[in-house]
N, C-alpha and C. Protein backbone atom coordinates (compact mmCIF):
# COMPACT_ATOMS: atom_id res chain seq x y z
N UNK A 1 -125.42 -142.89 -81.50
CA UNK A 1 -125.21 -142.49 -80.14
C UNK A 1 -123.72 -142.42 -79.82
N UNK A 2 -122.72 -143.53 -80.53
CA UNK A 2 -121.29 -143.03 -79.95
C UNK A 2 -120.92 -142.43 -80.74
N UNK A 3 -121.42 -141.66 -81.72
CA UNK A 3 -121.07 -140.71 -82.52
C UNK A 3 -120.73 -139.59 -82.08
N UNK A 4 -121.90 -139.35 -81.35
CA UNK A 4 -122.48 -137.83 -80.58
C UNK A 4 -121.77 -137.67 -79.42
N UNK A 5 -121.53 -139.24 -78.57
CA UNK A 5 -120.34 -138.93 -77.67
C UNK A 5 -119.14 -138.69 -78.08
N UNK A 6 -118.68 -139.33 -79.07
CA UNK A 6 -117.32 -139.21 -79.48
C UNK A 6 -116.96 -137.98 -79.97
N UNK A 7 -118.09 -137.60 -80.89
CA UNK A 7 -117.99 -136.15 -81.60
C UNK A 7 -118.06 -134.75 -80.34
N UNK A 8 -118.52 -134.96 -79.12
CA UNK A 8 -118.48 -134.55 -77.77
C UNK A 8 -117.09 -133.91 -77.23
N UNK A 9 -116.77 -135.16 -77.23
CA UNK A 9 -115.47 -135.56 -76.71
C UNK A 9 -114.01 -134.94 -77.53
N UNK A 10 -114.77 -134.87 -78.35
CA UNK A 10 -113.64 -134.85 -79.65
C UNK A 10 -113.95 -132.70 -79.59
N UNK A 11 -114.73 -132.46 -79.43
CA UNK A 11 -114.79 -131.03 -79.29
C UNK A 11 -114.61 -130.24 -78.10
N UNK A 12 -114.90 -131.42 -76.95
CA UNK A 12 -114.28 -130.66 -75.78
C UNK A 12 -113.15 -130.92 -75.52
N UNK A 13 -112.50 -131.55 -76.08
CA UNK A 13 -110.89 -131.50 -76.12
C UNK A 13 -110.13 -130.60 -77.11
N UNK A 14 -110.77 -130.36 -78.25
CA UNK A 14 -110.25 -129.09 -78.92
C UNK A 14 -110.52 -127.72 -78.13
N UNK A 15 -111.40 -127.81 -77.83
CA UNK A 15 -111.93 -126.50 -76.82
C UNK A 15 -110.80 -125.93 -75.57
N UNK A 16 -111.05 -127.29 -74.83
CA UNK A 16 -109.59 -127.17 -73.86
C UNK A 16 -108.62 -126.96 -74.66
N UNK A 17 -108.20 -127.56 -75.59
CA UNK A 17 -106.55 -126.94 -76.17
C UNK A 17 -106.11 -125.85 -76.56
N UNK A 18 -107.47 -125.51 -77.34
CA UNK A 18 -107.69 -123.95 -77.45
C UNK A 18 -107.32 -122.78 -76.12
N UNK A 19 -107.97 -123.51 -75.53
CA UNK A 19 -108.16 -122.43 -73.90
C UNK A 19 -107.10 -122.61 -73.03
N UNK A 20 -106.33 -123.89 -73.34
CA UNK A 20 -104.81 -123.79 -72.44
C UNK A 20 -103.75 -123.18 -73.58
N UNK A 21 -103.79 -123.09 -74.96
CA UNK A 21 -102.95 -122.48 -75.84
C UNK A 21 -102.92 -120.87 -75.51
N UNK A 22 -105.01 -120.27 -75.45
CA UNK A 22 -104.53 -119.29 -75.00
C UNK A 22 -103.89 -118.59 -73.95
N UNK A 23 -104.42 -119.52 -72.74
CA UNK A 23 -103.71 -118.80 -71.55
C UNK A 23 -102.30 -118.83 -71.66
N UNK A 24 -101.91 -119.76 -71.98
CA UNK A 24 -100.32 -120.38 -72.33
C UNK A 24 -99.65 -118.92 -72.93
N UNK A 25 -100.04 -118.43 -73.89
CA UNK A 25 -99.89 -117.04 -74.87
C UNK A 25 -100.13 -116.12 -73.79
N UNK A 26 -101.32 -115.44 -73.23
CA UNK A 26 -101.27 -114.34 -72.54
C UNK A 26 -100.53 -114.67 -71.55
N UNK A 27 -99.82 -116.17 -70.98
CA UNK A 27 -98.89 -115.73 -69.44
C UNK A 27 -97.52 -115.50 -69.89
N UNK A 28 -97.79 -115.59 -71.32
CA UNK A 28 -96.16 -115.61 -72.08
C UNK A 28 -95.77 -114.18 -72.27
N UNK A 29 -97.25 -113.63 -72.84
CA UNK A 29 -97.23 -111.86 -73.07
C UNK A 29 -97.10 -111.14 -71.60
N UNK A 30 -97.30 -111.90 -70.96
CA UNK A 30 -97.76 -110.91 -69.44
C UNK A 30 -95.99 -111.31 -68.88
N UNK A 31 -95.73 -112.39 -68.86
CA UNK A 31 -94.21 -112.84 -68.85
C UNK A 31 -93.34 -111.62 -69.16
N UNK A 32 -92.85 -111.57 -70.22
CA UNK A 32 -92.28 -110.91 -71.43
C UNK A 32 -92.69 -109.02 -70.59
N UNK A 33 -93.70 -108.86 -70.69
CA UNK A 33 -93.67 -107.53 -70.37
C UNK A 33 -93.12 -107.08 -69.18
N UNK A 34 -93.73 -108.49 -68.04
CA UNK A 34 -92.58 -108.09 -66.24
C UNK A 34 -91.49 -108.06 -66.62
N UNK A 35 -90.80 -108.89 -67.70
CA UNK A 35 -89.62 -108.81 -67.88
C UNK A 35 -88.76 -107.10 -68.05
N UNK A 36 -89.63 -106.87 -69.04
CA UNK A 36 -89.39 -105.73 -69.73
C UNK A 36 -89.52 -104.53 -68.71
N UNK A 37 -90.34 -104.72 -68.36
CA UNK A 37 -90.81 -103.25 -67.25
C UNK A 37 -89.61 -103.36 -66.41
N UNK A 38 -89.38 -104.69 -65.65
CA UNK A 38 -88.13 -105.05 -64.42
C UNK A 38 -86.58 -104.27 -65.41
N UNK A 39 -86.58 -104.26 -66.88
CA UNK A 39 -84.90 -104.59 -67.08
C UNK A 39 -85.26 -102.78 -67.41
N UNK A 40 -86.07 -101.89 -67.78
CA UNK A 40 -86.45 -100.70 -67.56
C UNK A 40 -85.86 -100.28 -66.00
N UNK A 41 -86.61 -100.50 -65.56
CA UNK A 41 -86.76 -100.24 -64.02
C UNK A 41 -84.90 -100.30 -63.20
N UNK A 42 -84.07 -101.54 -63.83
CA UNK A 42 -83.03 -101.70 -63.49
C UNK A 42 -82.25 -100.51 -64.09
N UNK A 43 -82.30 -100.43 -65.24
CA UNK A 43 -81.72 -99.55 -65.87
C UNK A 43 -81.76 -98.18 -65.54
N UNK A 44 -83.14 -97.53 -65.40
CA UNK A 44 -83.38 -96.73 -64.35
C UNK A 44 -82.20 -95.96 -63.51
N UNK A 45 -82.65 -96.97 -62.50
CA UNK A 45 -81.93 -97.17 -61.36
C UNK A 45 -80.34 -97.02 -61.76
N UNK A 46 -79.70 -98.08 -62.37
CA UNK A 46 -77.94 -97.96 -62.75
C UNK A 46 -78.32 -96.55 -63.48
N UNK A 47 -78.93 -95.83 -63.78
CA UNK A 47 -78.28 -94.30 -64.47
C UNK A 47 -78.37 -93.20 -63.67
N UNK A 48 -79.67 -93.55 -62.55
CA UNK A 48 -79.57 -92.47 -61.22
C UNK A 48 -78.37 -92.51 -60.46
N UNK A 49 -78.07 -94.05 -60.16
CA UNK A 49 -76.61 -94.59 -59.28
C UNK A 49 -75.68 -93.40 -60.15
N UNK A 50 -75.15 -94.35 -61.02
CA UNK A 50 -73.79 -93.10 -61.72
C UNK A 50 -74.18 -91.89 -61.87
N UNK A 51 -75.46 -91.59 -61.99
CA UNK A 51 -75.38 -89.66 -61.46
C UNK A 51 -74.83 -89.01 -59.94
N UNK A 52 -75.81 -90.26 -59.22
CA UNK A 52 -74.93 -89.95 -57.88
C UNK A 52 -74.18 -90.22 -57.77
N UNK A 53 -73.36 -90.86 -58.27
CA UNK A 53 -71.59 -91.23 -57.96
C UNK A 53 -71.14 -90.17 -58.36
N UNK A 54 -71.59 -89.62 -59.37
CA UNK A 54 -71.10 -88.38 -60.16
C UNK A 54 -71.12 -87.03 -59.27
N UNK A 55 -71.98 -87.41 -58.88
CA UNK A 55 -72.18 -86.14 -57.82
C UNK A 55 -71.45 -86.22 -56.42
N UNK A 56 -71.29 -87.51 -56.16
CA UNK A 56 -70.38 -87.69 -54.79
C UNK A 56 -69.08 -87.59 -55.16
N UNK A 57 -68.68 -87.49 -56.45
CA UNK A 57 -67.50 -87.36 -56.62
C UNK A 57 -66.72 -86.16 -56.79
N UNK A 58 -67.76 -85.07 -56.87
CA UNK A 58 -67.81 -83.81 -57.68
C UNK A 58 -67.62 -83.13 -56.20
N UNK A 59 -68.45 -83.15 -55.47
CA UNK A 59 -68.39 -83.03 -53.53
C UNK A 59 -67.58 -83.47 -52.90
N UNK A 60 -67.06 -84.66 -53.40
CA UNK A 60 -65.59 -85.13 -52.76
C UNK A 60 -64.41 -84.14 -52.95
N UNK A 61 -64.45 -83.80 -54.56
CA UNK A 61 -63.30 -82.59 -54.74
C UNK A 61 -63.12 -81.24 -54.52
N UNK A 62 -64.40 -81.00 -54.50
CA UNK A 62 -64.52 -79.72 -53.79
C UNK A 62 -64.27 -79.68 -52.14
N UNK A 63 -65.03 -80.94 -51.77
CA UNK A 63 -64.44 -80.80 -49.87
C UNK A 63 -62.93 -80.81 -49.90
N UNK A 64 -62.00 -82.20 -50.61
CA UNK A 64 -61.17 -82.32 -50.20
C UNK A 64 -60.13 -81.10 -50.76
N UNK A 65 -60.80 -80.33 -51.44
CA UNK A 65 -59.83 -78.85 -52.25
C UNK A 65 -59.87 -77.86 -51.09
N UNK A 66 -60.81 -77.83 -50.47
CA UNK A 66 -61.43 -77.06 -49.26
C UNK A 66 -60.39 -77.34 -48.30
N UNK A 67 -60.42 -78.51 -47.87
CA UNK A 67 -59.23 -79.02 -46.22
C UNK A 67 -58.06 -78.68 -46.93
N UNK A 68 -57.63 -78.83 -48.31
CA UNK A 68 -56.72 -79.19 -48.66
C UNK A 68 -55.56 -77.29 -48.17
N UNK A 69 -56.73 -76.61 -48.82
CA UNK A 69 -56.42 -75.18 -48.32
C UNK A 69 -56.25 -74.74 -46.94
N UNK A 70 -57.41 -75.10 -45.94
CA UNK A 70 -57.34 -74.72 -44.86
C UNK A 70 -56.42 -75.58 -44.39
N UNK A 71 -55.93 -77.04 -44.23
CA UNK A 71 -54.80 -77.36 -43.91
C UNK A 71 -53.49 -76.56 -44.20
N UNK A 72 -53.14 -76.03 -45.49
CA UNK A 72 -52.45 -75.35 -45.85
C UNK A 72 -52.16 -73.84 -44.58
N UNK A 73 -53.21 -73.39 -44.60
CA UNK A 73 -53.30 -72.00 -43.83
C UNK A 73 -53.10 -72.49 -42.55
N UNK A 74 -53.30 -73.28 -41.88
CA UNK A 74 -53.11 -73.98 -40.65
C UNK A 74 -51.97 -74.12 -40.54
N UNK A 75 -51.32 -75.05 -41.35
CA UNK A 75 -50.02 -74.96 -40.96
C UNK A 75 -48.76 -73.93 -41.41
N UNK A 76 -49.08 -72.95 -42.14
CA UNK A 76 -49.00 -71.68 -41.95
C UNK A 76 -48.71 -70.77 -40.41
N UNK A 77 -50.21 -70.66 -40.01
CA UNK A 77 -50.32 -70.90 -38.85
C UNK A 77 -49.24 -70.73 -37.63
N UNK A 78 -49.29 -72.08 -37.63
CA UNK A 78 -48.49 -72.96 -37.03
C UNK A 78 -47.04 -72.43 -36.87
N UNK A 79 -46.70 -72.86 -37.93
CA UNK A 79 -45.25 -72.30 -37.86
C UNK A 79 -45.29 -70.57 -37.85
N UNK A 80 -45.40 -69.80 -37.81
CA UNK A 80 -45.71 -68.47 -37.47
C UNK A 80 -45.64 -68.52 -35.70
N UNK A 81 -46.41 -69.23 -35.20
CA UNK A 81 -47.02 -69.29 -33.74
C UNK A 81 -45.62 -70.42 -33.04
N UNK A 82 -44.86 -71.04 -33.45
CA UNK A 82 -43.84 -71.63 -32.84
C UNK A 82 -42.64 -71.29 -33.22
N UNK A 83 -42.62 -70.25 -34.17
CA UNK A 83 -41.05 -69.34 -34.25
C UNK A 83 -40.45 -68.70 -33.13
């Protein structure tokens, strides 16, 4: 009789170890992959950013080439109209 308990005992504790080893493993795999998807996802993101920087920068030189002219002609202009 304390065989059958012990031998019980002795298997539902391997059982549980089993069953917290595995969960232990799949929250490790499920871990590991948020990880992965998140440092994706970041990365992502930093390569859209420097496209748009790229692009705000590209619009910056063209506007400021733009004023840079019509300022020019302006004060052109200008002095023409106060001679």
């Amino acid at each position: 009789m304390l065989e059958t308990i012990l031998g019980g005992a002795i298997g539902a504790l391997i059982s549980a170890t089993t069953l917290l080893a595995t969960g232990a493993s799949r929250r490790g795999a499920e871990n590991r992959d948020a990880a992965l998807r998140l440092t994706i996802a970041v990365e992502t993101v930093a390569s859209r950013l420097e496209e748009l920087h790229e692009d705000f920068k590209a619009d910056r030189k063209e506007i400021f080439g733009r004023l840079n002219g019509i300022e020019q002609r302006l004060s052109g202009i200008e002095a023409r109209n106060y001679k």
